[in-house]
N, C-alpha and C. Protein backbone atom coordinates (compact mmCIF):
# COMPACT_ATOMS: atom_id res chain seq x y z
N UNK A 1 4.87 -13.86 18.57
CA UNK A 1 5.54 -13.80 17.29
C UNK A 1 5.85 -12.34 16.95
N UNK A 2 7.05 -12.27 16.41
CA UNK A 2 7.44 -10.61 16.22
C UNK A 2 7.19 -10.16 15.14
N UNK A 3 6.22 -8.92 14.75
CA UNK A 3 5.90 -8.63 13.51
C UNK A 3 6.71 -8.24 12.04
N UNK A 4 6.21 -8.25 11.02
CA UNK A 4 7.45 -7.66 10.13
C UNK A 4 7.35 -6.03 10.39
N UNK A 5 8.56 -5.67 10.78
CA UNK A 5 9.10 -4.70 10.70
C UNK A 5 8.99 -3.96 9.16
N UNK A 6 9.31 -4.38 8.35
CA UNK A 6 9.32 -3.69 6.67
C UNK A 6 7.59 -3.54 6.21
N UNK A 7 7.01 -4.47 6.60
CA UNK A 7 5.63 -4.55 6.44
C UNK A 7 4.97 -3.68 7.40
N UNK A 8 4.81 -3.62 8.46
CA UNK A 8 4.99 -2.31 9.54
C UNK A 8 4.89 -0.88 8.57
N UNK A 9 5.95 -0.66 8.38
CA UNK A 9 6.45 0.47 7.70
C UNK A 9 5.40 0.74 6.21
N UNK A 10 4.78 -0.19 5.93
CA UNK A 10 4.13 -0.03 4.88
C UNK A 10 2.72 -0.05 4.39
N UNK A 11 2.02 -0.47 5.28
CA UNK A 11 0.42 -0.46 5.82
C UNK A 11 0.09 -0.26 6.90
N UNK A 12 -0.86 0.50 7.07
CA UNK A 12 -1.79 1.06 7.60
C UNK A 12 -3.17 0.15 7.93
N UNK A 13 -3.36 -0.01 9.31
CA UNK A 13 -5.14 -0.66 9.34
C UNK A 13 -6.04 0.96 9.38
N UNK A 14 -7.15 0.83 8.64
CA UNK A 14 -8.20 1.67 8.75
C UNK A 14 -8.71 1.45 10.02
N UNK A 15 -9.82 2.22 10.51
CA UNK A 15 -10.68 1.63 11.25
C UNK A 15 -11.82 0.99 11.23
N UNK A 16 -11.64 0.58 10.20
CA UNK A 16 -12.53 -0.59 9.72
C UNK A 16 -12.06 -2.26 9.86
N UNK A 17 -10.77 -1.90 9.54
CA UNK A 17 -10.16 -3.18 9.96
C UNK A 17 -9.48 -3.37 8.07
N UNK A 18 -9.77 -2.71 7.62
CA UNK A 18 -9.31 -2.88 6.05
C UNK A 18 -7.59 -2.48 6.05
N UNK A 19 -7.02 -2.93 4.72
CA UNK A 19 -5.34 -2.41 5.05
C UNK A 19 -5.20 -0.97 4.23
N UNK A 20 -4.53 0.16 4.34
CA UNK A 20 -4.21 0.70 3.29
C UNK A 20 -2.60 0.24 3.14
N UNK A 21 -2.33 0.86 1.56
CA UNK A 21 -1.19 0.84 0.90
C UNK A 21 -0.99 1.76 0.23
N UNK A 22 -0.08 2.09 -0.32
CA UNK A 22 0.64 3.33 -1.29
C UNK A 22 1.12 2.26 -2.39
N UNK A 23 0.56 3.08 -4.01
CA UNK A 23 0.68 2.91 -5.19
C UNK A 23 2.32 2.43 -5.43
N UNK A 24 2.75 1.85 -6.09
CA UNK A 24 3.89 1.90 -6.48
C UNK A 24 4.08 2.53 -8.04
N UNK A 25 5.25 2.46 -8.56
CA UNK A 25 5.67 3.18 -9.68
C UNK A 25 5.54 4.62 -9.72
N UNK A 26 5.69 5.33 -8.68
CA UNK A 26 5.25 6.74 -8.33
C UNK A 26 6.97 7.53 -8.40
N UNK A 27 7.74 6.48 -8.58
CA UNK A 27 9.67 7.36 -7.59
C UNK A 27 10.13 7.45 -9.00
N UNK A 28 10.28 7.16 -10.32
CA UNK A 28 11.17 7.72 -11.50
C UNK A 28 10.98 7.58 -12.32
N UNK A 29 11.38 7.90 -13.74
CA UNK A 29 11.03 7.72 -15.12
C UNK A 29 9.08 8.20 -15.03
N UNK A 30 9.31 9.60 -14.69
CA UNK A 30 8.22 10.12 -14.69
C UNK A 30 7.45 10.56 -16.33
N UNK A 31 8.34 11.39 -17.08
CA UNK A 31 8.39 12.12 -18.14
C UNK A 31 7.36 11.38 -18.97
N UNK A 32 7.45 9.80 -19.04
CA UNK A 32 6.68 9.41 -20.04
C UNK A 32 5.15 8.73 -19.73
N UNK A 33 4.75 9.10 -18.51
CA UNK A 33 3.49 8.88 -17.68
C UNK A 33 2.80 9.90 -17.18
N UNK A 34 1.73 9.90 -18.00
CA UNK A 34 0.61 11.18 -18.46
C UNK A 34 0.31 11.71 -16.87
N UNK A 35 0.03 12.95 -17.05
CA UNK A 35 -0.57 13.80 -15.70
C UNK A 35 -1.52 13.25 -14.58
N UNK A 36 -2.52 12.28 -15.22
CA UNK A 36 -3.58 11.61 -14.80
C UNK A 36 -3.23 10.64 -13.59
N UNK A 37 -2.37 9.62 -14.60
CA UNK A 37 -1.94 8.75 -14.01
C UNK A 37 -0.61 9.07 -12.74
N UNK A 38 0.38 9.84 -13.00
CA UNK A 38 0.77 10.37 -11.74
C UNK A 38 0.13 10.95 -10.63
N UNK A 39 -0.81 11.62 -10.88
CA UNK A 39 -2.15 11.90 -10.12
C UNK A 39 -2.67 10.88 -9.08
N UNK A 40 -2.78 9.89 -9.53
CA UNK A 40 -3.80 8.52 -9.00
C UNK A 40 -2.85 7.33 -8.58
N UNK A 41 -1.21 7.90 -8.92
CA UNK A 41 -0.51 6.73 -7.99
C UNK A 41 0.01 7.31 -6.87
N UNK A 42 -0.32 9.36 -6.77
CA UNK A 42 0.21 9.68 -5.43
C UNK A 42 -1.41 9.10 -4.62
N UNK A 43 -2.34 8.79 -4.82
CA UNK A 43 -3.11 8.60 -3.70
C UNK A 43 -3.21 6.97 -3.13
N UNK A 44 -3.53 6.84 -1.52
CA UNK A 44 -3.83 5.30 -1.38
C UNK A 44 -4.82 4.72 -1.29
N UNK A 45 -4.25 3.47 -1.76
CA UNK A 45 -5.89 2.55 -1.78
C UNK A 45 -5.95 1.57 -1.13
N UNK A 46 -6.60 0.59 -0.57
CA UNK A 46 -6.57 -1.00 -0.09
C UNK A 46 -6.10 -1.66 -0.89
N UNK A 47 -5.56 -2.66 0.16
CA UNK A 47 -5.30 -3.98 -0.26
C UNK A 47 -6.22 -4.41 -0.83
N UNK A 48 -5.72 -5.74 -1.79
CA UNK A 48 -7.13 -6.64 -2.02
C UNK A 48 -7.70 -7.84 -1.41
N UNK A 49 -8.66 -8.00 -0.92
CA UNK A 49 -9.27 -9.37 0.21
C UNK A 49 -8.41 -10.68 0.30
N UNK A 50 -8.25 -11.37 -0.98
CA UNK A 50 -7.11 -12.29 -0.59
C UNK A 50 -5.84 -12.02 0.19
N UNK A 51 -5.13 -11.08 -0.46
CA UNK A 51 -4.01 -10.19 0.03
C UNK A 51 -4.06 -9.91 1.75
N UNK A 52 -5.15 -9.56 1.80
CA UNK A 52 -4.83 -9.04 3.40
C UNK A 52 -5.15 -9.58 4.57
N UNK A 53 -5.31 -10.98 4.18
CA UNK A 53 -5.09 -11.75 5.54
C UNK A 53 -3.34 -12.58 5.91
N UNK A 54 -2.49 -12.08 5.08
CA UNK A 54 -1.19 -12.78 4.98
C UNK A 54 -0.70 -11.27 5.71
N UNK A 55 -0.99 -10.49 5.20
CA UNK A 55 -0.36 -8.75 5.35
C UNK A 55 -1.06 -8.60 6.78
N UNK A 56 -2.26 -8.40 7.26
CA UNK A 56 -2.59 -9.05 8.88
C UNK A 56 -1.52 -9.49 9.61
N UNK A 57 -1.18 -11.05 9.25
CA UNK A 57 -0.76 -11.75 9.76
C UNK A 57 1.09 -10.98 10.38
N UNK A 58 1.91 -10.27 8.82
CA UNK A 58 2.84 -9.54 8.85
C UNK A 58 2.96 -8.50 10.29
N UNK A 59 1.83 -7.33 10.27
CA UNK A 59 1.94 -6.67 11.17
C UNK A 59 1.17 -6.50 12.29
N UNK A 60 0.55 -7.47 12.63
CA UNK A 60 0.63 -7.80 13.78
C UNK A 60 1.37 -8.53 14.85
């Protein structure tokens, strides 16, 4: 089976076997979203457990 390509492009396996991802709402209408919070959507975090056995399934 051929993987998703777009999904590919968008997670990461750890070596743990966990997924990462990148925050969204990070690309415009910055001005009115405090310092903090731009802060903490440039960094990534995991998926969540339900979530990442479908996202698995994607890129592999």
């Amino acid at each position: 089976m051929k993987s998703n390509r777009a999904a590919k492009k968008r997670f990461k396996l750890t070596g743990s076997g966990k997924i990462k991802r990148e925050k969204a709402y990070r690309s415009h209408i910055l001005t009115k979203k405090s310092n903090k919070r731009k802060r903490q959507l440039g960094k990534a975090t995991l998926v969540s457990q339900p979530d990442s056995k479908n996202i698995k399934r994607l890129i592999q």
